[in-house]
PDB file of N, CA and C in Angstrom:
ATOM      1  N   UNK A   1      93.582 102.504  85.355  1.00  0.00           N
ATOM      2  CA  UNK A   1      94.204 101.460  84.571  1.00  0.00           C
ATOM      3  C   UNK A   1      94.387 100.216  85.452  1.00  0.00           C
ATOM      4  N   UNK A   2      94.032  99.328  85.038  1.00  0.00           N
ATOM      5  CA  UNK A   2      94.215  98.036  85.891  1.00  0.00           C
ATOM      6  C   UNK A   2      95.245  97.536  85.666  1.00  0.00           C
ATOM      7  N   UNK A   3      95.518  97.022  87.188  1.00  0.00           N
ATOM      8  CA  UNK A   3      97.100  96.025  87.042  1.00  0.00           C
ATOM      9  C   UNK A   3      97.582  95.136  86.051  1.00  0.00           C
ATOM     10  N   UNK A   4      98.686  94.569  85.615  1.00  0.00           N
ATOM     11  CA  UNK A   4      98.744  93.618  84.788  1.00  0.00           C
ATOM     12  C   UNK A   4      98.406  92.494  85.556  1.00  0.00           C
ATOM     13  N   UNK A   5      97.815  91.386  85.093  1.00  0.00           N
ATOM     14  CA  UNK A   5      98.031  89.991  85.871  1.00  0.00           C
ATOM     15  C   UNK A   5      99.414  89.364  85.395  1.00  0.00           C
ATOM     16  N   UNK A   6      99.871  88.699  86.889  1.00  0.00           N
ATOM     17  CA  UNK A   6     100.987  88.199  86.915  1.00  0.00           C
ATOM     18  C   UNK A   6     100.807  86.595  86.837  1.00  0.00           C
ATOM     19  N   UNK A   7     102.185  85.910  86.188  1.00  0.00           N
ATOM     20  CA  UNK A   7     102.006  84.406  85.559  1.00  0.00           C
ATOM     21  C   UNK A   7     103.331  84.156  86.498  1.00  0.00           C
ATOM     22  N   UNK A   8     103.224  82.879  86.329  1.00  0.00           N
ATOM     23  CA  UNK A   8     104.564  82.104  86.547  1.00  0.00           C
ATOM     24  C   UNK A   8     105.119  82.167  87.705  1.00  0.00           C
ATOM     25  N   UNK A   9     104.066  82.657  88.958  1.00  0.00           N
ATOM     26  CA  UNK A   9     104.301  82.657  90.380  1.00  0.00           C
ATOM     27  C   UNK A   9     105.770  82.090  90.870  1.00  0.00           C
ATOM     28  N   UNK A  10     106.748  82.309  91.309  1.00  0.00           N
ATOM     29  CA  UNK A  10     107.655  81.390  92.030  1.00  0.00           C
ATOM     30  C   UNK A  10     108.556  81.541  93.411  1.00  0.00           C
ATOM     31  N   UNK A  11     108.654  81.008  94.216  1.00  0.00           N
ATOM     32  CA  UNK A  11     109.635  81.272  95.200  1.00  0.00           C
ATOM     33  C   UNK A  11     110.760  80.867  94.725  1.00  0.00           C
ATOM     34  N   UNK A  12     111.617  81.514  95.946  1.00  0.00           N
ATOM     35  CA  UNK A  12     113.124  81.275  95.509  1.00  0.00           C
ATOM     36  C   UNK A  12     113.692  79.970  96.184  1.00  0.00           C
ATOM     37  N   UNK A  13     114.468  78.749  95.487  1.00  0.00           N
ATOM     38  CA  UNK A  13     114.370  77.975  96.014  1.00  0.00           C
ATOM     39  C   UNK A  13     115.531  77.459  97.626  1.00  0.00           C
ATOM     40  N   UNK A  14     115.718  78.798  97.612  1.00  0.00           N
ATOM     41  CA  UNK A  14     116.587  78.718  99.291  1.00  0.00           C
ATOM     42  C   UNK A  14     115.357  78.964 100.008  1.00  0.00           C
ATOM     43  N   UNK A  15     114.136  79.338  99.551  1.00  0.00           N
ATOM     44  CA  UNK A  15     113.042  79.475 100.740  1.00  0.00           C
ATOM     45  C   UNK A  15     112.696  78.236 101.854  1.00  0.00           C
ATOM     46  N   UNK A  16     111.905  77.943 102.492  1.00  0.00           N
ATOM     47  CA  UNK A  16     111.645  77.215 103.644  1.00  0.00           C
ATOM     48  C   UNK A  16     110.002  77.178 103.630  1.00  0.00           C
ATOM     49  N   UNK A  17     109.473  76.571 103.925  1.00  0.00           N
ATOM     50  CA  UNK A  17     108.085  76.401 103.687  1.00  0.00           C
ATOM     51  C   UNK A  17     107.234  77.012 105.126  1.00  0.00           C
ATOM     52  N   UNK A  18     107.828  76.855 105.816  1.00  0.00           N
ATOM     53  CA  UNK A  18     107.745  77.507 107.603  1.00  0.00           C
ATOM     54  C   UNK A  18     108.500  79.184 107.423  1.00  0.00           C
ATOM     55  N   UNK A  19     108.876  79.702 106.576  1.00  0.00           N
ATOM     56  CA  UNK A  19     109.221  81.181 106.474  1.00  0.00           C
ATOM     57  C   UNK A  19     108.999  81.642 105.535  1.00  0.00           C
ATOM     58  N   UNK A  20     108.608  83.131 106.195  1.00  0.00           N
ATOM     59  CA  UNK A  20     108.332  83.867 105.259  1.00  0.00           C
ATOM     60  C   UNK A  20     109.030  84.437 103.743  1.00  0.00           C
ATOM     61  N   UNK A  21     108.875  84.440 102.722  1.00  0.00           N
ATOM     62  CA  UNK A  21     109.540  85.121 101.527  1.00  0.00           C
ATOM     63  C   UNK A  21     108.441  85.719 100.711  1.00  0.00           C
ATOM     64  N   UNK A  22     108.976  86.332  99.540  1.00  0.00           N
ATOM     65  CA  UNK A  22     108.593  86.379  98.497  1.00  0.00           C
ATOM     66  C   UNK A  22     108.609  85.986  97.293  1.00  0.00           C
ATOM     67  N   UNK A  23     107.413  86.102  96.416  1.00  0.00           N
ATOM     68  CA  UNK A  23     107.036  85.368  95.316  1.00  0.00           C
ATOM     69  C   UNK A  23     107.236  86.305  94.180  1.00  0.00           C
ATOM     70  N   UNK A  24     107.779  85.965  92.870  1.00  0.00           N
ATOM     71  CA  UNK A  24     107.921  87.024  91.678  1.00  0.00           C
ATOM     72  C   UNK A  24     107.345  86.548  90.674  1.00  0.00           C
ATOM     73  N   UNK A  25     106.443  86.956  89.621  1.00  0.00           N
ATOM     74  CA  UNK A  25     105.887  86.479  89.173  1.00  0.00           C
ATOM     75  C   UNK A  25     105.832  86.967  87.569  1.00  0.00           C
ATOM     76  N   UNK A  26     105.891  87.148  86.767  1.00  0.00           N
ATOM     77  CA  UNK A  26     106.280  87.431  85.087  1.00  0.00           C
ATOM     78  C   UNK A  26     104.720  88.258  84.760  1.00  0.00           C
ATOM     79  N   UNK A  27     104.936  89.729  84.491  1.00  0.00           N
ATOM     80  CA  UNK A  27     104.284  90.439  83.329  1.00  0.00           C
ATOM     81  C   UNK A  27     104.877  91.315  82.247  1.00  0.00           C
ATOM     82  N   UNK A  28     104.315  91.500  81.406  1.00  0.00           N
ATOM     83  CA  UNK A  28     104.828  91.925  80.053  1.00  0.00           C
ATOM     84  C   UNK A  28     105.889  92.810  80.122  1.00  0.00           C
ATOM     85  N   UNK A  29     105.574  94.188  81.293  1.00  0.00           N
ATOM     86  CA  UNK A  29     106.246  94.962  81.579  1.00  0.00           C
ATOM     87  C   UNK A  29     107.578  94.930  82.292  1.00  0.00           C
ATOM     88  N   UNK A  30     107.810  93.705  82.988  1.00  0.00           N
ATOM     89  CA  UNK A  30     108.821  93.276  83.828  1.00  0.00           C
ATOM     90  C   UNK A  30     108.482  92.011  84.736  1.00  0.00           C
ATOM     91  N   UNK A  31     108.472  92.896  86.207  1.00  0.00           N
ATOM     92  CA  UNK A  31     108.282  91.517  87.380  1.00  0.00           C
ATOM     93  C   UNK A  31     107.217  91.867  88.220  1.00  0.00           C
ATOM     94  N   UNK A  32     106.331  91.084  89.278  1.00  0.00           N
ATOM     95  CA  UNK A  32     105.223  91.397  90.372  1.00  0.00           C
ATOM     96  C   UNK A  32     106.128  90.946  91.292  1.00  0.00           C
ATOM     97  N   UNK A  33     106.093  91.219  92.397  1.00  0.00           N
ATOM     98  CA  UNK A  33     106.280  90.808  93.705  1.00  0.00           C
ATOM     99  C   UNK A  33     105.111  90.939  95.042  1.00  0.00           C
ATOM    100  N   UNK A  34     105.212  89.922  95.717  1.00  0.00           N
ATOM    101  CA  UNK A  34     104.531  89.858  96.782  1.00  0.00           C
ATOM    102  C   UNK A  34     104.576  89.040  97.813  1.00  0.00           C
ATOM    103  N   UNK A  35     104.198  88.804  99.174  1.00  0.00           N
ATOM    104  CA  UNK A  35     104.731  88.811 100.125  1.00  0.00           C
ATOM    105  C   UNK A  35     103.281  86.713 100.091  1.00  0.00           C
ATOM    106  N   UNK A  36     104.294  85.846  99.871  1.00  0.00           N
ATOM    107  CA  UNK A  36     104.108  84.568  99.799  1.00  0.00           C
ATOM    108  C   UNK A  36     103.023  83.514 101.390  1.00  0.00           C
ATOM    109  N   UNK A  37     103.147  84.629 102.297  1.00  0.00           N
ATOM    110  CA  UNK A  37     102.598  84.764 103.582  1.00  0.00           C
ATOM    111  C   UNK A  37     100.921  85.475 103.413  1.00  0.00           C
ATOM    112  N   UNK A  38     100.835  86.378 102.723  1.00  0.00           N
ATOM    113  CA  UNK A  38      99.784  86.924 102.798  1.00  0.00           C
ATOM    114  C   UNK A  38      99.280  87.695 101.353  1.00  0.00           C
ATOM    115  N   UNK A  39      98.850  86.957 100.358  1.00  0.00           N
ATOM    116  CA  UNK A  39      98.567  86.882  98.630  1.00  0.00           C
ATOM    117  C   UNK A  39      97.361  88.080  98.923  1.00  0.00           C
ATOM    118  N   UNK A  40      96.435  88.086 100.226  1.00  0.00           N
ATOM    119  CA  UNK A  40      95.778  88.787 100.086  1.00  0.00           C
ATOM    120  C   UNK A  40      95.925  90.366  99.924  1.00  0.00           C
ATOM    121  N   UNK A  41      97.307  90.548 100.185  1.00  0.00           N
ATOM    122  CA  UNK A  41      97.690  91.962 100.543  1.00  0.00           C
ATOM    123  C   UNK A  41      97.848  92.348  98.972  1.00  0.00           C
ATOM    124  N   UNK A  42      98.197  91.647  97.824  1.00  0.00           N
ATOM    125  CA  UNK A  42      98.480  91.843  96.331  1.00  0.00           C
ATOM    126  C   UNK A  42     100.009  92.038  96.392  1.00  0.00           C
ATOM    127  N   UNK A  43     100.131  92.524  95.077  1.00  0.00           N
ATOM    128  CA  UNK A  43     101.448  92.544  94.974  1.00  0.00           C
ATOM    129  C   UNK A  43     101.958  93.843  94.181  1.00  0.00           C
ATOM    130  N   UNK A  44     102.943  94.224  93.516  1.00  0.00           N
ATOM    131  CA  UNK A  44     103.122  95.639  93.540  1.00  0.00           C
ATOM    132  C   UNK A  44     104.377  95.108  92.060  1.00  0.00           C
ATOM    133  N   UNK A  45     104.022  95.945  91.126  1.00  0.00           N
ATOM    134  CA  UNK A  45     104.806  95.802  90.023  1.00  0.00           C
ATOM    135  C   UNK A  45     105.987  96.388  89.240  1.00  0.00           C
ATOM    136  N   UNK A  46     107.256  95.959  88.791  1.00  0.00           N
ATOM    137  CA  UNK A  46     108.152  96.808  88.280  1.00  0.00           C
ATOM    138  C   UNK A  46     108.916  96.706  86.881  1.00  0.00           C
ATOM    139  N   UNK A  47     109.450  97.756  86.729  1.00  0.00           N
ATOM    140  CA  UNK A  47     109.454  97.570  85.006  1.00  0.00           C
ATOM    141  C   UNK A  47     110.924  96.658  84.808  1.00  0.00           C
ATOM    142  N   UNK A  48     111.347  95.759  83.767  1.00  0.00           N
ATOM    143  CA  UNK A  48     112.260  95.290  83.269  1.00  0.00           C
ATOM    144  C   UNK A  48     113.355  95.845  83.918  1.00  0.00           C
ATOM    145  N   UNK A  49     113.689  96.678  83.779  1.00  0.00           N
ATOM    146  CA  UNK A  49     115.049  97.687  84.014  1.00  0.00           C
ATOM    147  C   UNK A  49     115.189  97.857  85.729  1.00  0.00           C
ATOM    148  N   UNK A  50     113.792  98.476  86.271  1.00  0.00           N
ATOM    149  CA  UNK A  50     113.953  98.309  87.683  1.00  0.00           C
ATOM    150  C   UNK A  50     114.572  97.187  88.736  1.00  0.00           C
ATOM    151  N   UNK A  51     113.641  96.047  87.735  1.00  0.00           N
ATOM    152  CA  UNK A  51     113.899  94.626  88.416  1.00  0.00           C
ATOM    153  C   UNK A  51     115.262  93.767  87.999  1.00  0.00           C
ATOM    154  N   UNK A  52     115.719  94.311  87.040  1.00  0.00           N
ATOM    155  CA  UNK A  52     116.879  93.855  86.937  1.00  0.00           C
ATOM    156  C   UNK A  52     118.338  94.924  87.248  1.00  0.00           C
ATOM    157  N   UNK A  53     118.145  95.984  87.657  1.00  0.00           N
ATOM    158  CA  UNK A  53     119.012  96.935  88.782  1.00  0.00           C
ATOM    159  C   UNK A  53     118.336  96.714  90.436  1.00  0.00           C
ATOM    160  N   UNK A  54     117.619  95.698  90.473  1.00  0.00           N
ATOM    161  CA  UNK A  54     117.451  95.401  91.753  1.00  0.00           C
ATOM    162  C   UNK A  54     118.115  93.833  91.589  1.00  0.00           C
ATOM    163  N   UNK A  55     118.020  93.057  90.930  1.00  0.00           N
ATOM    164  CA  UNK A  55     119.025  91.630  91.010  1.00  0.00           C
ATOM    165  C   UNK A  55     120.043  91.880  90.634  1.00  0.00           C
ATOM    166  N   UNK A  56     120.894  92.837  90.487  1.00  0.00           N
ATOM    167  CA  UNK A  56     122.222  93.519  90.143  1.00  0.00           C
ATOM    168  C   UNK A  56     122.477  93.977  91.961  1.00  0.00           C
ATOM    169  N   UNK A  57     121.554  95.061  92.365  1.00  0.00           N
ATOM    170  CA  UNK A  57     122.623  95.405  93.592  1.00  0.00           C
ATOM    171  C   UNK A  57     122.378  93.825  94.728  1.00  0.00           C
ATOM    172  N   UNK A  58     121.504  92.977  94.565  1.00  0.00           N
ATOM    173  CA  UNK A  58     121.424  91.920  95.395  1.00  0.00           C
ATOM    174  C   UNK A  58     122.616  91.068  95.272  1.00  0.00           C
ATOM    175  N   UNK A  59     123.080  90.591  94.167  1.00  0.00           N
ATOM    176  CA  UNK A  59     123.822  89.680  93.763  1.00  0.00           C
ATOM    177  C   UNK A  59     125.412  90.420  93.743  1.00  0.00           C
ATOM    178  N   UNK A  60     125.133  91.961  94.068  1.00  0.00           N
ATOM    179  CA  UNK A  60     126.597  92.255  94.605  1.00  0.00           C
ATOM    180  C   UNK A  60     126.642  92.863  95.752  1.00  0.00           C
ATOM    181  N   UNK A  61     125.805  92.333  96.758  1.00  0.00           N
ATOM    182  CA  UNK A  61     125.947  92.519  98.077  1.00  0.00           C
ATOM    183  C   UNK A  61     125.862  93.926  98.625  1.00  0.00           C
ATOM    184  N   UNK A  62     125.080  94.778  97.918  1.00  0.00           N
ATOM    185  CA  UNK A  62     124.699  96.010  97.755  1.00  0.00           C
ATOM    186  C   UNK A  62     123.995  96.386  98.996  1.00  0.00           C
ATOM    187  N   UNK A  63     123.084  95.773  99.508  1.00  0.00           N
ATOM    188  CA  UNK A  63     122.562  95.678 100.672  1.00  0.00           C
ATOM    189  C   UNK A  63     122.680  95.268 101.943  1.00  0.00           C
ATOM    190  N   UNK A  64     123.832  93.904 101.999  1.00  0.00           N
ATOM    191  CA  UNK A  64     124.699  93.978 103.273  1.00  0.00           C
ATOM    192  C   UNK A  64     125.754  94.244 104.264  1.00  0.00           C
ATOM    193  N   UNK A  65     125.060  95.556 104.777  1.00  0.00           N
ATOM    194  CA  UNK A  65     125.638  96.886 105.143  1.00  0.00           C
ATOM    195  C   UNK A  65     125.470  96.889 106.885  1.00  0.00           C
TER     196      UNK A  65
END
């Protein structure tokens, strides 16, 4: 089954143009992510629900531990 293609490419705008981040990008199923440094590597996809219990534990500091 082939990947979905991803639309609407974007960084986050605290990024820096000299550092590295990532890019998220809109398919049907949810979100793409991938590493904005190196497009060649692709990117890796997650469903609605995943990606939004992952901007849930970010935005409550879930990870700085």
């Amino acid at each position: 089954m082939p990947l979905p293609q991803p639309t609407r490419w974007r960084k986050s705008s605290r990024s820096h143009q000299e550092s590295a981040c990532v890019e998220v990008g809109a398919v049907d199923s949810g979100a793409a992510v991938r590493d904005s440094k190196n497009l060649d590597a692709g990117y890796f996809t997650t469903s609605s629900r995943q990606w939004r219990l992952f901007i849930d534990a970010v935005k409550s500091d879930r990870f700085d531990r």
